[in-house]
Protein backbone atom coordinates (compact mmCIF):
# COMPACT_ATOMS: atom_id res chain seq x y z
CA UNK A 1 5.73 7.43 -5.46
CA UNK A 2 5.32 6.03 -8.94
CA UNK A 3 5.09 2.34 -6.96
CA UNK A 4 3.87 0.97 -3.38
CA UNK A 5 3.30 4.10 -1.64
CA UNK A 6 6.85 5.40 -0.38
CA UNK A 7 8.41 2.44 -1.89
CA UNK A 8 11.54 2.76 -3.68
CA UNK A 9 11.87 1.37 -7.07
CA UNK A 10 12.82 -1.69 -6.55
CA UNK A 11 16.49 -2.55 -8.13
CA UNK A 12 18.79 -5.30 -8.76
CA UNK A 13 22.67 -4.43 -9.58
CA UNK A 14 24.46 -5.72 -12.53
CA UNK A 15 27.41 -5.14 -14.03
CA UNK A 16 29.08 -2.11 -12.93
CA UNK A 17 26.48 0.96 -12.21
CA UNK A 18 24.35 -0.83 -14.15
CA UNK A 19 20.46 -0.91 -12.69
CA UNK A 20 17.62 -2.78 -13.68
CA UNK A 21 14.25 -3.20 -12.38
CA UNK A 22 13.30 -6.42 -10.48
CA UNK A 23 10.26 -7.59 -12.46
CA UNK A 24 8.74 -9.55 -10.02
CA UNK A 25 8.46 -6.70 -7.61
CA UNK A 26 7.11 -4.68 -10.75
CA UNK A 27 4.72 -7.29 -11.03
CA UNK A 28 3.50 -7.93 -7.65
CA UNK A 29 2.75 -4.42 -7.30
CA UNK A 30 0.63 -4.27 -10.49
CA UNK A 31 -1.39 -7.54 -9.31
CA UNK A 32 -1.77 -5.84 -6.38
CA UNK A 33 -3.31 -2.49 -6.91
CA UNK A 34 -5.67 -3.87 -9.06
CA UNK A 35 -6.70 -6.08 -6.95
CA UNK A 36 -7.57 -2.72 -4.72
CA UNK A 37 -9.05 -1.42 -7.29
CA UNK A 38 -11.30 -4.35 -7.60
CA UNK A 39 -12.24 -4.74 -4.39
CA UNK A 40 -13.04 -1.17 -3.88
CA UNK A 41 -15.34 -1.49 -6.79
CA UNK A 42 -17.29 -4.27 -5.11
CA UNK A 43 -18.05 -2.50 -2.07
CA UNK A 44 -21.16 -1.43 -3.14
CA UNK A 45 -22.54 -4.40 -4.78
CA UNK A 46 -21.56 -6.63 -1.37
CA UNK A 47 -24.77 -6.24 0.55
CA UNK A 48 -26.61 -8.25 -2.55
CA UNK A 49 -24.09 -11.61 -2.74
CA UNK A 50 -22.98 -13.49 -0.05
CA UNK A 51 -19.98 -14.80 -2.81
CA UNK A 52 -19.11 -11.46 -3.38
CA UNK A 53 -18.79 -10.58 -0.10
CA UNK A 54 -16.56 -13.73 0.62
CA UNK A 55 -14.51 -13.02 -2.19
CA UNK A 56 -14.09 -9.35 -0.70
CA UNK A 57 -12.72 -10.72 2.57
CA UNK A 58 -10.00 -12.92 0.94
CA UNK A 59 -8.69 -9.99 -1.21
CA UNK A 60 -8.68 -8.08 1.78
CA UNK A 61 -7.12 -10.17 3.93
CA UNK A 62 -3.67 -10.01 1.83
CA UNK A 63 -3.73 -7.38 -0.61
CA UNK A 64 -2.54 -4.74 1.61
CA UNK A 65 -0.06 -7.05 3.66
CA UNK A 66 1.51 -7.98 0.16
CA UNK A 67 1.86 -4.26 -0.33
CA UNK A 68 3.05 -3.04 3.29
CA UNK A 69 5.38 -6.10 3.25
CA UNK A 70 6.79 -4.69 -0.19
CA UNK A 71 6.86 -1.51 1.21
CA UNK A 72 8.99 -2.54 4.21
CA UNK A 73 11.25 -4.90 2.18
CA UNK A 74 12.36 -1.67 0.29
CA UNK A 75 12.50 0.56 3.30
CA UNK A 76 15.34 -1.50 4.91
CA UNK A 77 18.30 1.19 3.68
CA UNK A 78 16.43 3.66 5.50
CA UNK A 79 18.16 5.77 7.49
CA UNK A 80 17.96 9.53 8.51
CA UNK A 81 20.35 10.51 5.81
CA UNK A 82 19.55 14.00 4.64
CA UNK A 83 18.45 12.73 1.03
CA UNK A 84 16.33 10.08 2.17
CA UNK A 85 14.38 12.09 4.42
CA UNK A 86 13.66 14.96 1.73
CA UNK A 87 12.65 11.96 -0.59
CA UNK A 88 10.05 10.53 2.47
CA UNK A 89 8.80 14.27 2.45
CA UNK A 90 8.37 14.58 -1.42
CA UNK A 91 7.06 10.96 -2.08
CA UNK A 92 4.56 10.85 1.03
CA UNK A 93 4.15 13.81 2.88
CA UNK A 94 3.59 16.05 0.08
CA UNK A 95 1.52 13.87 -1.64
CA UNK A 96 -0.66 13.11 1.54
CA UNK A 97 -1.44 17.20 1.92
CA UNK A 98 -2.40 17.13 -1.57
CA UNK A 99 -4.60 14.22 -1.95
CA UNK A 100 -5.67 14.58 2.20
CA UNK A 101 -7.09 17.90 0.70
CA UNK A 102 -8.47 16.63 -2.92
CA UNK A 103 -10.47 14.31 -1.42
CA UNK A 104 -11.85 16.25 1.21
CA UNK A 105 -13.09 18.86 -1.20
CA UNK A 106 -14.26 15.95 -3.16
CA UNK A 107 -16.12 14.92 -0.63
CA UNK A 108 -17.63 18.15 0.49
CA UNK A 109 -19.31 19.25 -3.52
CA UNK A 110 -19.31 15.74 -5.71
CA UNK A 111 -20.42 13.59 -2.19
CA UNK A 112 -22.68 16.72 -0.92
CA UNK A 113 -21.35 16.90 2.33
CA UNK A 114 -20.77 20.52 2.98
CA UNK A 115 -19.75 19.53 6.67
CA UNK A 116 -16.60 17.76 5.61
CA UNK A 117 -13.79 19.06 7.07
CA UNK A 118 -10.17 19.51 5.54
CA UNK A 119 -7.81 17.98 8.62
CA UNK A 120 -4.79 16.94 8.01
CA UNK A 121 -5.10 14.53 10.94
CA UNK A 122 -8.02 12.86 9.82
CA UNK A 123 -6.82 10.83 6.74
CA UNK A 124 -10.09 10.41 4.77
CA UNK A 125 -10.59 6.99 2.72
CA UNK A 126 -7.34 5.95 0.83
CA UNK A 127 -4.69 8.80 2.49
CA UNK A 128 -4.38 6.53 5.49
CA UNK A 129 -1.65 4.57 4.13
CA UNK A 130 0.84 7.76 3.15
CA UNK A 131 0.37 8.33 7.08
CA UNK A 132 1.17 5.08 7.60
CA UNK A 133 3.99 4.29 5.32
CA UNK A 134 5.46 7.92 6.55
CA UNK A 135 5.81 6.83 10.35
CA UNK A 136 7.24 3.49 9.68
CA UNK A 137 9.86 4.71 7.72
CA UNK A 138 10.67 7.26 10.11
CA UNK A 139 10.88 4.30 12.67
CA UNK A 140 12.97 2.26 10.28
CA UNK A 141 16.05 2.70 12.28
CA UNK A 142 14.59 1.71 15.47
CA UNK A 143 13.22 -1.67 13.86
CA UNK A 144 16.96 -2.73 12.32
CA UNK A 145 18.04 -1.73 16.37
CA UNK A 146 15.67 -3.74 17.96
CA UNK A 147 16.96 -7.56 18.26
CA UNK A 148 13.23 -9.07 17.73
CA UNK A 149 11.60 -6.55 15.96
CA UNK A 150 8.67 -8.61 14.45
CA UNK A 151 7.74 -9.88 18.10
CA UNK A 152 7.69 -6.54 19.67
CA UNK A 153 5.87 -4.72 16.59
CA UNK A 154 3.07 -7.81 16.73
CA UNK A 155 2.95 -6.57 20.61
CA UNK A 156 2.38 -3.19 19.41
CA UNK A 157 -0.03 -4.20 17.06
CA UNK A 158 -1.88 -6.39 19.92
CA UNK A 159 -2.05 -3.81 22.66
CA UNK A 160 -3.50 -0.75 19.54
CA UNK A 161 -6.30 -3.38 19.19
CA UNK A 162 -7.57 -3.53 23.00
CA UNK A 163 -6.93 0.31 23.28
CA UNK A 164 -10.13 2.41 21.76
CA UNK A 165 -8.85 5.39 23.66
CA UNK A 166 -5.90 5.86 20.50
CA UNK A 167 -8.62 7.65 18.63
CA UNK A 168 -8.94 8.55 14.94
CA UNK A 169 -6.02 10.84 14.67
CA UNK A 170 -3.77 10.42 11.98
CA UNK A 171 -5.64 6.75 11.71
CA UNK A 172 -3.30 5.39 14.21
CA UNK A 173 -4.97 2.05 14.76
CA UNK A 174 -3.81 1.02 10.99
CA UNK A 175 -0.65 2.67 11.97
CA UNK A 176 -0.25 0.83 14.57
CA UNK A 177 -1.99 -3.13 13.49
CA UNK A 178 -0.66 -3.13 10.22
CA UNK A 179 2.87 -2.24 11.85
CA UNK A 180 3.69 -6.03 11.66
CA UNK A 181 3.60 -6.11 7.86
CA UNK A 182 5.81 -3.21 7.56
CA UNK A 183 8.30 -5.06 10.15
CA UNK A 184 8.27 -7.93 8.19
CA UNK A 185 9.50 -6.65 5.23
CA UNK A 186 12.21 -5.20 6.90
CA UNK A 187 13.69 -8.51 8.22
CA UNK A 188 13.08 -10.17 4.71
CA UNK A 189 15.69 -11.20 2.49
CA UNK A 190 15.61 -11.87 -1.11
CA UNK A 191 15.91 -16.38 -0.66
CA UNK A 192 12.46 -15.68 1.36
CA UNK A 193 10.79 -14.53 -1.77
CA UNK A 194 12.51 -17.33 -3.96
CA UNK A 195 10.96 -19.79 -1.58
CA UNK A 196 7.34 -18.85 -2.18
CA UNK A 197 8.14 -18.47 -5.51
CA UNK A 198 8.79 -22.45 -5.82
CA UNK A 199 7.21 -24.71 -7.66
CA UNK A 200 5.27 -26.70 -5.40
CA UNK A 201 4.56 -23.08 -3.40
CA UNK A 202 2.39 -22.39 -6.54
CA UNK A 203 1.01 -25.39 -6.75
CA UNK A 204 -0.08 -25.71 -2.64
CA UNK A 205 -1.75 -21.66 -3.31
CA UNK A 206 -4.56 -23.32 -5.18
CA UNK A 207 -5.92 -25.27 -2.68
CA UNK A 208 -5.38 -22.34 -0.10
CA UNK A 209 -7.06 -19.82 -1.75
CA UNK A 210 -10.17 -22.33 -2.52
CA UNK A 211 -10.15 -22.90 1.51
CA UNK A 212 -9.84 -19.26 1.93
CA UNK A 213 -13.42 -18.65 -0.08
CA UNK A 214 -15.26 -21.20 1.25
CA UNK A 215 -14.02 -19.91 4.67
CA UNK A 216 -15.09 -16.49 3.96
CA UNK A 217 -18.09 -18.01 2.52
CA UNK A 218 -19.08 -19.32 5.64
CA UNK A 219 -17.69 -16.33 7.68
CA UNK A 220 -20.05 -13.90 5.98
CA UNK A 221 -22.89 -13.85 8.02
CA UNK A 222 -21.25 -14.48 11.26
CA UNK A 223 -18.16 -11.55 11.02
CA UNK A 224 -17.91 -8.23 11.04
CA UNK A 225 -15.78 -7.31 7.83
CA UNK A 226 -14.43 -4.18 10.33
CA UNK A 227 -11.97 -6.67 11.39
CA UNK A 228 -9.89 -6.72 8.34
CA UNK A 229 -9.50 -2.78 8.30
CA UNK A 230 -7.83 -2.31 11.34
CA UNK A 231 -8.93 0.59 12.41
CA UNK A 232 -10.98 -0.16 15.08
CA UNK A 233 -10.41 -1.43 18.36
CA UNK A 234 -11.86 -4.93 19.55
CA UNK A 235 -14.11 -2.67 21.69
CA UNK A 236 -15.50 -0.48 18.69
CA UNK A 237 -16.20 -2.91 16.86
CA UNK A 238 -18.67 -4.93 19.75
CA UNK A 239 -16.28 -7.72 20.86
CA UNK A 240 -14.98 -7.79 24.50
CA UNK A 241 -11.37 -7.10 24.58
CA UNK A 242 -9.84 -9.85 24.65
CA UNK A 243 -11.00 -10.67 20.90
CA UNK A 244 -8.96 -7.67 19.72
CA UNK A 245 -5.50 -9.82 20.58
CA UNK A 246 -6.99 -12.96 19.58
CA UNK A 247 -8.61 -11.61 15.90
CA UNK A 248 -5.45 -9.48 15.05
CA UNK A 249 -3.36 -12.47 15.40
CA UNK A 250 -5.18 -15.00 13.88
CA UNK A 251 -5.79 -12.36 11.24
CA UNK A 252 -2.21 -11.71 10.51
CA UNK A 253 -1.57 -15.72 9.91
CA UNK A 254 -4.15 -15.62 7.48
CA UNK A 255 -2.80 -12.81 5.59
CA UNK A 256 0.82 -14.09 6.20
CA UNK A 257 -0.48 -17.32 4.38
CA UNK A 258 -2.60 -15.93 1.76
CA UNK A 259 0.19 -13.21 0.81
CA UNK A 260 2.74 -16.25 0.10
CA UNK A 261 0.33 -17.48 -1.98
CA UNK A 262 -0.32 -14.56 -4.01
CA UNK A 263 3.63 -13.79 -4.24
CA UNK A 264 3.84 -17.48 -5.70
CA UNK A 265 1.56 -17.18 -8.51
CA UNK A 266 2.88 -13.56 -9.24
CA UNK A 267 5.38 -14.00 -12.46
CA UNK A 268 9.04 -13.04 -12.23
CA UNK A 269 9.26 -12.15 -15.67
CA UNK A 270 8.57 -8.99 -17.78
CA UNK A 271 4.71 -9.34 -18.87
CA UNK A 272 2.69 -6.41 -20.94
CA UNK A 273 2.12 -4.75 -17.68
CA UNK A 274 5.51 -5.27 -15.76
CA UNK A 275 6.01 -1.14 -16.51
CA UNK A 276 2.96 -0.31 -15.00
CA UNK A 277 4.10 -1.45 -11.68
CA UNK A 278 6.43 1.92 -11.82
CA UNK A 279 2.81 3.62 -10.90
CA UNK A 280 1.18 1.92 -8.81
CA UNK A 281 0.56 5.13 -6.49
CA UNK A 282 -0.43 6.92 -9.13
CA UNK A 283 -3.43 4.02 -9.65
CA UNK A 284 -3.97 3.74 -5.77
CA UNK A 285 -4.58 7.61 -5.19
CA UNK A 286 -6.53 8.10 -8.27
CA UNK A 287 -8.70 5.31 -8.68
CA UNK A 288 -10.44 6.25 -5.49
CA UNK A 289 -11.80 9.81 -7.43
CA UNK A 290 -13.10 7.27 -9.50
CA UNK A 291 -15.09 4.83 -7.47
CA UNK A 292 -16.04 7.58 -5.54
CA UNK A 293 -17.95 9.31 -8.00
CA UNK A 294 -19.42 6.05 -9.24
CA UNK A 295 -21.19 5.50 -5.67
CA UNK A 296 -22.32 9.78 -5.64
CA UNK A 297 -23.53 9.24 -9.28
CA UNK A 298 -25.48 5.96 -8.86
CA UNK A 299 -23.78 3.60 -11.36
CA UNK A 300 -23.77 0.76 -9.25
CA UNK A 301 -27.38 1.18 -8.50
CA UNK A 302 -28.68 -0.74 -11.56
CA UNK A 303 -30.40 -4.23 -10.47
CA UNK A 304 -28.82 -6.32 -13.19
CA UNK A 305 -25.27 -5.32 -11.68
CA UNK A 306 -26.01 -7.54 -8.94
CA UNK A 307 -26.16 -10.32 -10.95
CA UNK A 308 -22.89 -12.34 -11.23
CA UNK A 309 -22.54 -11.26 -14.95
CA UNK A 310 -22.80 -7.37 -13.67
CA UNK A 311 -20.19 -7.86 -10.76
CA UNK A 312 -17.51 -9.36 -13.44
CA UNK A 313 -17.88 -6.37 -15.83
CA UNK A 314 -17.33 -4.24 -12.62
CA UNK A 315 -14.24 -5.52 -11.81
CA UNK A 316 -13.46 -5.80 -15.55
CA UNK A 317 -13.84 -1.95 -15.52
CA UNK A 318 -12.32 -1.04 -12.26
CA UNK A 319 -9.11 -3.61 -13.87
CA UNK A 320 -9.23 -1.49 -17.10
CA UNK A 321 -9.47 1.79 -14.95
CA UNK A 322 -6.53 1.25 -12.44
CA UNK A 323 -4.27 0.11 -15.41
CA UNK A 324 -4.83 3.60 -17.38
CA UNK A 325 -4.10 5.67 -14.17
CA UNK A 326 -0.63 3.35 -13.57
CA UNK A 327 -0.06 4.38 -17.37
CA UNK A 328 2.97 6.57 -18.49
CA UNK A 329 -0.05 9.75 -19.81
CA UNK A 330 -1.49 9.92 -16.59
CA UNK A 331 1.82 9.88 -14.45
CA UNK A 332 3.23 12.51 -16.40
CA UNK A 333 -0.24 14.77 -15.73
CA UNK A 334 0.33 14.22 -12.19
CA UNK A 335 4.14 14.02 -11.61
CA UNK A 336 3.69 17.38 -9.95
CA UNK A 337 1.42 16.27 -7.50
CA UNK A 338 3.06 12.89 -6.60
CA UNK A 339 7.03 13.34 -7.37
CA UNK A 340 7.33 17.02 -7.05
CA UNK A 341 10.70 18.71 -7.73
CA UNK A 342 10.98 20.23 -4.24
CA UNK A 343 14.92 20.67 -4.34
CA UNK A 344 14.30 24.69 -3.57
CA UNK A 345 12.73 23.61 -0.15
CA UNK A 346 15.82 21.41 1.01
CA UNK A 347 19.12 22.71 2.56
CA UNK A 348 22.16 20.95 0.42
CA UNK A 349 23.91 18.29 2.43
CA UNK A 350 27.15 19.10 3.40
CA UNK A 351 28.90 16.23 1.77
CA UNK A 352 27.40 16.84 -1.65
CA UNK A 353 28.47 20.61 -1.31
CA UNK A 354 31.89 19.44 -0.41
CA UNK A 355 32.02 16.92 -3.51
CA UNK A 356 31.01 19.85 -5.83
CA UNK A 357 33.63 21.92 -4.61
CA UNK A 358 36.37 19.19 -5.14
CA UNK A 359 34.50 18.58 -9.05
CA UNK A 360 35.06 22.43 -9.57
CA UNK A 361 38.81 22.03 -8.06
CA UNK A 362 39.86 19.58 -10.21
CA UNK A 363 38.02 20.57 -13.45
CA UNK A 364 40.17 24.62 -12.18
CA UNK A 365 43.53 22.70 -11.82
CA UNK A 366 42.61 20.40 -15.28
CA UNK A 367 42.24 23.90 -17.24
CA UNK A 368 45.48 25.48 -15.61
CA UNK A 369 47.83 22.43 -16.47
CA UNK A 370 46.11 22.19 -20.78
């Protein structure tokens, strides 16, 4: 997908057939994968700076809500239409088999790990979220059925984090406690994302975020980081199990919070990198090749780079790296690998066959009347 993982583009009509990109969504997108980026970067530097480390939790806490909720605010047209479902297997599943495997092979020769294994059902680092995004589409339908979806899908979400018998296959406990996110965004409408965008919204985000660090300040020595992953159960990660309910919730009105904040300072004009929010999943899968080999080669061993000087020209770099891989170049290198042409594999749908044959009927009955 050349944006949020599985998202599509994200489209406002006007005029007659006329379709332009929303530039806010564009934007929001772009913000956001860099802000991956970053924080990805600053993994290993954390162990060395308690600020750091704060500053790692608050990105955390929203930057993959802001994209999930994205993703499901785009997903709510969804349906099990022929077209749509060869577009969820060329945008996500396809991509997820290639880049599953890349990085597993990666893994195995540039991290020296010949035991890694290729398994398509263990998503390794960054894959999780194709696996992800691909079953809540598919449930898409269910969630526009269901009459409270985003009470159930927190219920969901609450019971995955008291259940350590789920497992690590196909990295259901993200599946399943990021699910709210994803529900969310179905059962948005475009006034919500006006109303964050207000003034005083903008305004109110300052003091929130400052909270939010000197919260996470405080929070670093006395919480386990695991919780804002997901992907362990309360029990895995040493906590009895009622904490799993308790932490997942609490969690989620942090991010819910911190995400309206972050959608309020994002601009809804076109800026020098609105375009580069058409490739956002071109940055997210390939910037982890790249931070990857950083951590195998040693470049973030240097002492000076845990100075607070060194961490800003990291995430000055990993900025400048994730915004050349969302770049119009590098898509184009990789188009194959992330929007592959795959109409060969796909049976034609019935209706379009039937539409051609009426074209070809009336173009016959044009040429026998000149």
């Amino acid at each position: 997908m050349s944006h949020p993982p599985g998202v599509p583009s994200p489209r406002t009509t006007q005029g007659r057939e006329t379709e332009q990109r929303d530039a806010f969504f564009d934007n929001a997108k772009y913000l956001a994968i860099v802000l991956v980026a970053v924080a990805h970067a600053w993994e290993p530097l954390m162990d060395d700076s308690r600020t750091l480390e704060a500053a790692y939790m608050v990105v955390y806490a929203f930057h993959m809500p802001a994209f999930i909720i994205v993703s499901g605010y785009f997903s709510r047209s969804f349906d099990m239409r022929p077209d749509r479902l060869a577009r969820l297997v060329t945008g996500v599943a396809v991509p997820y088999v290639l880049f599953e495997t890349a990085y597993s092979l990666f893994e195995r020769f540039a991290g020296d790990d010949p035991g890694q294994e290729i398994s398509l059902l263990d998503p390794w680092y960054l894959t999780w979220f194709l696996v992800a995004l691909f079953v809540w589409r598919l449930t898409t339908p269910i969630w526009k059925l269901v009459r409270r979806p985003l009470p159930v899908a927190l219920g969901v979400a609450v019971l995955a984090s008291l259940t350590p018998g789920i497992g690590d296959d196909l990295d259901l406990q993200r599946v399943l406690q990021f699910l709210p996110f994803f529900v969310l965004g179905l059962c948005m409408k475009p006034e919500h994302f006006r109303t964050v965008r207000r003034r005083s919204v903008r305004i109110l985000a300052v003091p929130v975020f400052a909270t939010a660090g000197l919260v996470g300040w405080w929070a670093v020595p006395r919480m386990n980081t695991g919780w804002f992953y997901h992907r362990d159960s309360a029990q895995e990660l040493g906590g009895p199990w009622w904490s799993g309910p308790v932490m997942l919730l609490a969690l989620f009105g942090c991010s819910l919070l911190l995400t309206a904040c972050f959608f309020a300072w994002v601009p809804g004009r076109q800026r020098w990198f609105t375009a580069l929010g058409a490739g956002t999943l071109y940055g997210y899968l390939l910037h982890g090749f790249l931070v990857k080999a950083g951590d195998y080669g040693g470049w973030f061993e240097a002492a000076w780079l845990r100075e607070p000087y060194g961490a800003l020209l990291v995430s000055v770099l990993a900025a400048a790296a994730v915004t050349l891989l969302c770049t119009g170049p590098v898509r184009r290198v990789f188009r194959f690998a992330m929007e592959p042409r795959m109409a060969w594999a796909f049976k034609r749908d019935a209706a379009e066959v039937a539409r051609d044959r009426e074209r070809e009927s009336e173009r016959a009955r044009e040429r026998a009347g000149a």
